[in-house]
PDB file of N, CA and C in Angstrom:
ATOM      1  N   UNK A   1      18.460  21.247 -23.077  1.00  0.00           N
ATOM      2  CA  UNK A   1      17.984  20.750 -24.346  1.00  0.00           C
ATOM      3  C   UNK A   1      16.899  19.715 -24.079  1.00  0.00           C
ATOM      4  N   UNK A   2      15.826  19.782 -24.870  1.00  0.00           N
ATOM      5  CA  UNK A   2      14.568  18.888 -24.456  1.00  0.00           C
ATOM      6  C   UNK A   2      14.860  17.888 -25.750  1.00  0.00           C
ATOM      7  N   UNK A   3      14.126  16.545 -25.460  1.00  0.00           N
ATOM      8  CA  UNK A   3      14.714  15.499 -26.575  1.00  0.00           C
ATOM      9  C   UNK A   3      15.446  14.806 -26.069  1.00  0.00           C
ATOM     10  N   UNK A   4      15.485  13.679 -27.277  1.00  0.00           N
ATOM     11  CA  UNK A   4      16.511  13.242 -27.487  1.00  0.00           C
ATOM     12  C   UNK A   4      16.615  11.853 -25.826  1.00  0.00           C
ATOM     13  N   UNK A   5      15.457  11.356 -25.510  1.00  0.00           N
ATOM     14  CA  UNK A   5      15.115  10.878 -24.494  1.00  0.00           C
ATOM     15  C   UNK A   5      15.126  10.990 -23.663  1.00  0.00           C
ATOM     16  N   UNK A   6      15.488  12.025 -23.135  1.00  0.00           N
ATOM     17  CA  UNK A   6      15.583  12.643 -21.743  1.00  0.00           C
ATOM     18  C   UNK A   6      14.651  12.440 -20.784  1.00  0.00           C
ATOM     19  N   UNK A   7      14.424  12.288 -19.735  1.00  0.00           N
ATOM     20  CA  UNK A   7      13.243  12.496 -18.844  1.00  0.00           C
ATOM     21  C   UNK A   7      13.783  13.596 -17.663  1.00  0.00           C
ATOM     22  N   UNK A   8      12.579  14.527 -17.912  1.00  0.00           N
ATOM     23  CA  UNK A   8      12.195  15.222 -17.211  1.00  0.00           C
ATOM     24  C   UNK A   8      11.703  15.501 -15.490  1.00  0.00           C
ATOM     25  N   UNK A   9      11.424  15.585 -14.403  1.00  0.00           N
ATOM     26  CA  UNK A   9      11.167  15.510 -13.513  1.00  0.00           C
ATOM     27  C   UNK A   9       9.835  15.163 -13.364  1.00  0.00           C
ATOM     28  N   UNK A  10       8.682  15.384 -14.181  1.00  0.00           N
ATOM     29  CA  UNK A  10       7.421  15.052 -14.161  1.00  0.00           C
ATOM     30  C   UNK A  10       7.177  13.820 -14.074  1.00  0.00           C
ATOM     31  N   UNK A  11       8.725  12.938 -15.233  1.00  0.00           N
ATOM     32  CA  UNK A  11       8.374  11.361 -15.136  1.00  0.00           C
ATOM     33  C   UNK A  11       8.522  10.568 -14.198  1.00  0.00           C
ATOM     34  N   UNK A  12       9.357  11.204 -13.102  1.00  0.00           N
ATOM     35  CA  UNK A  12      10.479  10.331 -12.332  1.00  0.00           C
ATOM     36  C   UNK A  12       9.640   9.514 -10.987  1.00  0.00           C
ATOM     37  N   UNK A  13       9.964   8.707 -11.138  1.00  0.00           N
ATOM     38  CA  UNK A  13       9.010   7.769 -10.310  1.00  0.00           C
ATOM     39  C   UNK A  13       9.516   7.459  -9.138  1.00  0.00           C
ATOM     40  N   UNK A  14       9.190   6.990  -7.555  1.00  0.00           N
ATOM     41  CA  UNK A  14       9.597   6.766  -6.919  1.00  0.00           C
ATOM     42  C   UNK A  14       9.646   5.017  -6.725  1.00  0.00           C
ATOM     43  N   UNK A  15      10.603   4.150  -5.791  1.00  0.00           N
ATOM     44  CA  UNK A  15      10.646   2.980  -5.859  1.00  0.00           C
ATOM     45  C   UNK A  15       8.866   2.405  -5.628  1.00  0.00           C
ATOM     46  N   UNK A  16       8.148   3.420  -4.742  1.00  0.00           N
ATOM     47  CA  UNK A  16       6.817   3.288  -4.391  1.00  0.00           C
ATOM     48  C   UNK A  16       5.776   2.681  -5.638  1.00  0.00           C
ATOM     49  N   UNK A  17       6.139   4.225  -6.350  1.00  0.00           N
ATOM     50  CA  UNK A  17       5.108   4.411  -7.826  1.00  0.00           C
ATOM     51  C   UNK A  17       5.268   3.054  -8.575  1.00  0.00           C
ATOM     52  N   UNK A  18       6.785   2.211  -8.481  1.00  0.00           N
ATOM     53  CA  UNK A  18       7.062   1.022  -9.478  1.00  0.00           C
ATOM     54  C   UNK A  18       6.190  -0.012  -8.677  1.00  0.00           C
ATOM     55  N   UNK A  19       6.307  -0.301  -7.207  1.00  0.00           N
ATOM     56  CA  UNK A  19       5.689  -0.903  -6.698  1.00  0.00           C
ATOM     57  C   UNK A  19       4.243  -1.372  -7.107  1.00  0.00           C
ATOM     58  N   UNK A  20       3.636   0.094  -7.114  1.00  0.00           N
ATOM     59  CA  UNK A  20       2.022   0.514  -7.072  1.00  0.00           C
ATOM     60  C   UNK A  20       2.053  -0.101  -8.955  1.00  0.00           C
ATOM     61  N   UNK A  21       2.507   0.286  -9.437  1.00  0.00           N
ATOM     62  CA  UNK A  21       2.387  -0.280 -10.615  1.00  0.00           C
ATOM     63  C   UNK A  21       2.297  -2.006 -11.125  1.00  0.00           C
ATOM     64  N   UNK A  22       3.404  -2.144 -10.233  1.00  0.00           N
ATOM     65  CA  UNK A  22       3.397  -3.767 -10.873  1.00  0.00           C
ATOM     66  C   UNK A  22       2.188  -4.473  -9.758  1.00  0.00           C
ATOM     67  N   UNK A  23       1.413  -3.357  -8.854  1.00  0.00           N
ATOM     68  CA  UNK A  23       0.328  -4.733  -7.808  1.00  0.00           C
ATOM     69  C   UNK A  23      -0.202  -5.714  -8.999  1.00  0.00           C
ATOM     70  N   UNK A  24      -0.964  -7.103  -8.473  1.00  0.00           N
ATOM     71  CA  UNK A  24      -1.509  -7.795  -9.332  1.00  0.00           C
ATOM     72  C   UNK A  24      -0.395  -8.756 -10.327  1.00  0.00           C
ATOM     73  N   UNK A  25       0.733  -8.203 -10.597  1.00  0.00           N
ATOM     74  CA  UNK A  25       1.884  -9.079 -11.344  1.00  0.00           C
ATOM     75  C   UNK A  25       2.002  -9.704 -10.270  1.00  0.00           C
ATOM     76  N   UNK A  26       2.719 -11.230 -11.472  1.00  0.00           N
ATOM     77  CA  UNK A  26       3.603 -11.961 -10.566  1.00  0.00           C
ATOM     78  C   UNK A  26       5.247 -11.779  -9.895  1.00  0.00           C
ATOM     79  N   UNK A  27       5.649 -11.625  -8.926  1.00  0.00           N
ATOM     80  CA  UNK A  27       6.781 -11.301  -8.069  1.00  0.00           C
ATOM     81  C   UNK A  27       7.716 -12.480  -7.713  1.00  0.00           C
ATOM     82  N   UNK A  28       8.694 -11.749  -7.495  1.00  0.00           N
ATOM     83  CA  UNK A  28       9.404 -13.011  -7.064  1.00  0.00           C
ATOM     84  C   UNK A  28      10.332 -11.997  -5.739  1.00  0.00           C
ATOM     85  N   UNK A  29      10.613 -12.467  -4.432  1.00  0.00           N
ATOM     86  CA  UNK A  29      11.193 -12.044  -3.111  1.00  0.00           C
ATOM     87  C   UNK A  29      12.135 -13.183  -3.000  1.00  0.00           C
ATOM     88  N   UNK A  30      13.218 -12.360  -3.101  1.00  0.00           N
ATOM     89  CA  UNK A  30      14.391 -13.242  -2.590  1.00  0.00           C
ATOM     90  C   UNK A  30      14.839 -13.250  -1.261  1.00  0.00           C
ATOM     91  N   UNK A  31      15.378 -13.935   0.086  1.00  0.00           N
ATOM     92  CA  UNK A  31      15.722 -13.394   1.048  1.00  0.00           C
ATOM     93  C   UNK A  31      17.118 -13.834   1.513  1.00  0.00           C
ATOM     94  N   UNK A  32      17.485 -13.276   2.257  1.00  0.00           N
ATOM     95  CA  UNK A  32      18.779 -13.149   2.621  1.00  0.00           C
ATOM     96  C   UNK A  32      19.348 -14.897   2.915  1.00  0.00           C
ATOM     97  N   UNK A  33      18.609 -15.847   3.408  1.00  0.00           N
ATOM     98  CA  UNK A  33      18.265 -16.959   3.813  1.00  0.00           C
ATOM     99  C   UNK A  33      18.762 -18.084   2.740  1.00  0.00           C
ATOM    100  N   UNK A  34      18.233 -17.454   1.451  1.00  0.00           N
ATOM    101  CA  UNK A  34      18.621 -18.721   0.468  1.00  0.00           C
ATOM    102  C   UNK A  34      17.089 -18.491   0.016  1.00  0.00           C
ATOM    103  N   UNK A  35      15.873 -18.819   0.416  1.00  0.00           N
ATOM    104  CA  UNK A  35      14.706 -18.811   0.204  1.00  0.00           C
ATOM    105  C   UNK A  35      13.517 -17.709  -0.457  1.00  0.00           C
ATOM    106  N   UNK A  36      13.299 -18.314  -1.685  1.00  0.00           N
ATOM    107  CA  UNK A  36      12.805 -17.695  -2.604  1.00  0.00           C
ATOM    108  C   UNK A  36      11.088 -17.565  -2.546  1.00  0.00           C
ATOM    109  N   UNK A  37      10.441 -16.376  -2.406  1.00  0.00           N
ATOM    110  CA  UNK A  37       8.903 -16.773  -2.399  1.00  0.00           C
ATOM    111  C   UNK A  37       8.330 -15.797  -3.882  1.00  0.00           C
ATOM    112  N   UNK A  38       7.473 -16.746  -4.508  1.00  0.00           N
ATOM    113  CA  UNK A  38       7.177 -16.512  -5.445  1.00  0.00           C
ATOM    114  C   UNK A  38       5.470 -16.406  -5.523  1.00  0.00           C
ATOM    115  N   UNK A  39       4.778 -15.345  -6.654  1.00  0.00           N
ATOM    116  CA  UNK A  39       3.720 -15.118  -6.170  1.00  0.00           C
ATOM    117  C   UNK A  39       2.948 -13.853  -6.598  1.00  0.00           C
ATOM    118  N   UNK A  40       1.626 -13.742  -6.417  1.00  0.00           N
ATOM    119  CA  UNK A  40       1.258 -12.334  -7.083  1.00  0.00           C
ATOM    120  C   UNK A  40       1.499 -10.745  -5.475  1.00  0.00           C
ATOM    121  N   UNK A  41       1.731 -10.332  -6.595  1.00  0.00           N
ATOM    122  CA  UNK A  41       1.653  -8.661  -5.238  1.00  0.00           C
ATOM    123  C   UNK A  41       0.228  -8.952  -4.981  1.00  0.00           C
ATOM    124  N   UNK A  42       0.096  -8.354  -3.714  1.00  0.00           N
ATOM    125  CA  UNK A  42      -1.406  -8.205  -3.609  1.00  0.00           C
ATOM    126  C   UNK A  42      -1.181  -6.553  -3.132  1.00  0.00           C
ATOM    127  N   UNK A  43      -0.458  -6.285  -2.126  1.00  0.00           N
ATOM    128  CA  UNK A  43      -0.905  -5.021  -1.849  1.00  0.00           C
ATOM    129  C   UNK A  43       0.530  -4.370  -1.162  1.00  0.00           C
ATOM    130  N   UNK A  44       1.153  -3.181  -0.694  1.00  0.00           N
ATOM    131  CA  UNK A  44       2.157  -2.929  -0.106  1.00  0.00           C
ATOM    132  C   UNK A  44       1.709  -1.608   0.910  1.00  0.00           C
ATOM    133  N   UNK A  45       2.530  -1.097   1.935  1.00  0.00           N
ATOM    134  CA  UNK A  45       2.650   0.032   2.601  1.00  0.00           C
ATOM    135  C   UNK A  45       3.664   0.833   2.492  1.00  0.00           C
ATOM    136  N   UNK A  46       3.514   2.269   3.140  1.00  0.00           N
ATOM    137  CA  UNK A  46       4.477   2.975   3.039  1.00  0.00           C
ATOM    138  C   UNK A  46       5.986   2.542   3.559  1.00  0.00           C
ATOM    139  N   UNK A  47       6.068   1.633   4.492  1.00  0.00           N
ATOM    140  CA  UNK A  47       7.163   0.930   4.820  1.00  0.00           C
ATOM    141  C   UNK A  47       7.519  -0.048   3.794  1.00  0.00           C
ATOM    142  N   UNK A  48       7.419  -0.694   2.759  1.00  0.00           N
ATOM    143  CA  UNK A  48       7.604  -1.262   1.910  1.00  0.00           C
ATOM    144  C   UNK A  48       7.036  -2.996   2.230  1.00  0.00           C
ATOM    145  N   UNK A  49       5.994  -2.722   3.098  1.00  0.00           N
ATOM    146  CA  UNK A  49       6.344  -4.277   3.323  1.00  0.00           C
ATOM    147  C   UNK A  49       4.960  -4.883   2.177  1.00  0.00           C
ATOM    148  N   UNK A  50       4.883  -6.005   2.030  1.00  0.00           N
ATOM    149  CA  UNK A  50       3.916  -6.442   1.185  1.00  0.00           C
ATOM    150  C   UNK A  50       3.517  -7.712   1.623  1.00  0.00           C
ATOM    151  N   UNK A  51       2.162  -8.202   0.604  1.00  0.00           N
ATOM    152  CA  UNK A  51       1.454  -9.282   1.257  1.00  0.00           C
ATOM    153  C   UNK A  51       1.430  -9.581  -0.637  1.00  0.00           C
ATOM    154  N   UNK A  52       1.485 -10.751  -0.752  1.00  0.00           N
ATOM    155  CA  UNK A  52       1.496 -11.319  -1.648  1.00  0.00           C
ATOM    156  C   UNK A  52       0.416 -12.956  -1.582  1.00  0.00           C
ATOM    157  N   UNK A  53       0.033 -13.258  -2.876  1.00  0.00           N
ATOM    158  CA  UNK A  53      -1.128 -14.405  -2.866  1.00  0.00           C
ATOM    159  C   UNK A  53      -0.781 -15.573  -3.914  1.00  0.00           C
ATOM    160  N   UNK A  54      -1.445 -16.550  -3.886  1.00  0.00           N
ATOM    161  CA  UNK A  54      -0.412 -17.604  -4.350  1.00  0.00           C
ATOM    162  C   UNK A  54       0.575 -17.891  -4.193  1.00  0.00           C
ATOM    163  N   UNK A  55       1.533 -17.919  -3.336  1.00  0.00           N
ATOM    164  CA  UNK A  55       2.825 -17.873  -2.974  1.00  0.00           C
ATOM    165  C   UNK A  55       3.229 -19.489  -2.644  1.00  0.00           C
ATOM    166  N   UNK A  56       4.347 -19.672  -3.910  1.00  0.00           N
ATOM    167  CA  UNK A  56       5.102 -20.801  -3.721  1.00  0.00           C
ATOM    168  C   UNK A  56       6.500 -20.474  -2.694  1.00  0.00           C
ATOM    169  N   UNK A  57       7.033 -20.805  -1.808  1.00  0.00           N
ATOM    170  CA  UNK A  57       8.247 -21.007  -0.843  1.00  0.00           C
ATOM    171  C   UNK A  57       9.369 -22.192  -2.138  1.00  0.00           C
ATOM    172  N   UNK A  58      10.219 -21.317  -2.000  1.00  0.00           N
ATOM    173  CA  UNK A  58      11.335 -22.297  -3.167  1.00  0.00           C
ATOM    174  C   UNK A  58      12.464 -22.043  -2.373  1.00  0.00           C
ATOM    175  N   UNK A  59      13.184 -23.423  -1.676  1.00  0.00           N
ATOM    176  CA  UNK A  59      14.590 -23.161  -1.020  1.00  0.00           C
ATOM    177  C   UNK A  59      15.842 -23.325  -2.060  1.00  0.00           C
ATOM    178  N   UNK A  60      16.467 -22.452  -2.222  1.00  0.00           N
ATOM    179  CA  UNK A  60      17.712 -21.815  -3.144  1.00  0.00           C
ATOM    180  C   UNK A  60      18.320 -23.764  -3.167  1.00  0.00           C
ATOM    181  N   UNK A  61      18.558 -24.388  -1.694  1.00  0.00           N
ATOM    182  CA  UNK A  61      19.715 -25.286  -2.116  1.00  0.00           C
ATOM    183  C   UNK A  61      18.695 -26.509  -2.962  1.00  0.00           C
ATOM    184  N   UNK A  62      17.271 -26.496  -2.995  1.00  0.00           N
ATOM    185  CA  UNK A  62      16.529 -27.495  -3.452  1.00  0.00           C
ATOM    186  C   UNK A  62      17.027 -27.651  -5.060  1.00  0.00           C
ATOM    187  N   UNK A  63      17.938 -26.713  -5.548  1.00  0.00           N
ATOM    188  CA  UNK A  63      18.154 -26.689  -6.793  1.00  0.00           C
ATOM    189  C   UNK A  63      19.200 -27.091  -7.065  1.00  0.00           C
ATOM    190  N   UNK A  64      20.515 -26.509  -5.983  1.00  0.00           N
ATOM    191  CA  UNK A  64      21.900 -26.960  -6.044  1.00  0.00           C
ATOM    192  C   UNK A  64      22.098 -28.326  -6.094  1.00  0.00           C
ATOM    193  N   UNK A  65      23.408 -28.993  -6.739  1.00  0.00           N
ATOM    194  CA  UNK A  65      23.508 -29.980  -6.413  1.00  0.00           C
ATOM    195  C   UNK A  65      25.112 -30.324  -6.789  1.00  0.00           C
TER     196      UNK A  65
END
């Protein structure tokens, strides 16, 4: 049955395509560490790694208290 919101296979995006989409937004990378880097995408590879610009460094416990 078509409808009814379905998506189709034509739409289906890979984690890549979301990537490629949001370049230029602002991001936020969390890491395993506690430490948060915040910042615009600038660009990514097929390995997922990325380079990002403006980037503030925010340590998770700078908030705790």
């Amino acid at each position: 049955m078509i409808g009814g919101g379905e998506k189709g296979p034509a739409t289906m995006k890979t984690p890549g395509d979301f990537l490629k989409s949001i370049r230029g937004r602002p991001i936020v990378v969390k890491l395993n560490s506690g430490v948060d880097y915040r910042g615009i995408l600038a660009c990514l590879d097929g390995y997922m790694n990325i380079a990002m610009e403006q980037t503030k460094k925010i340590h998770q416990w700078a908030f705790e208290k």
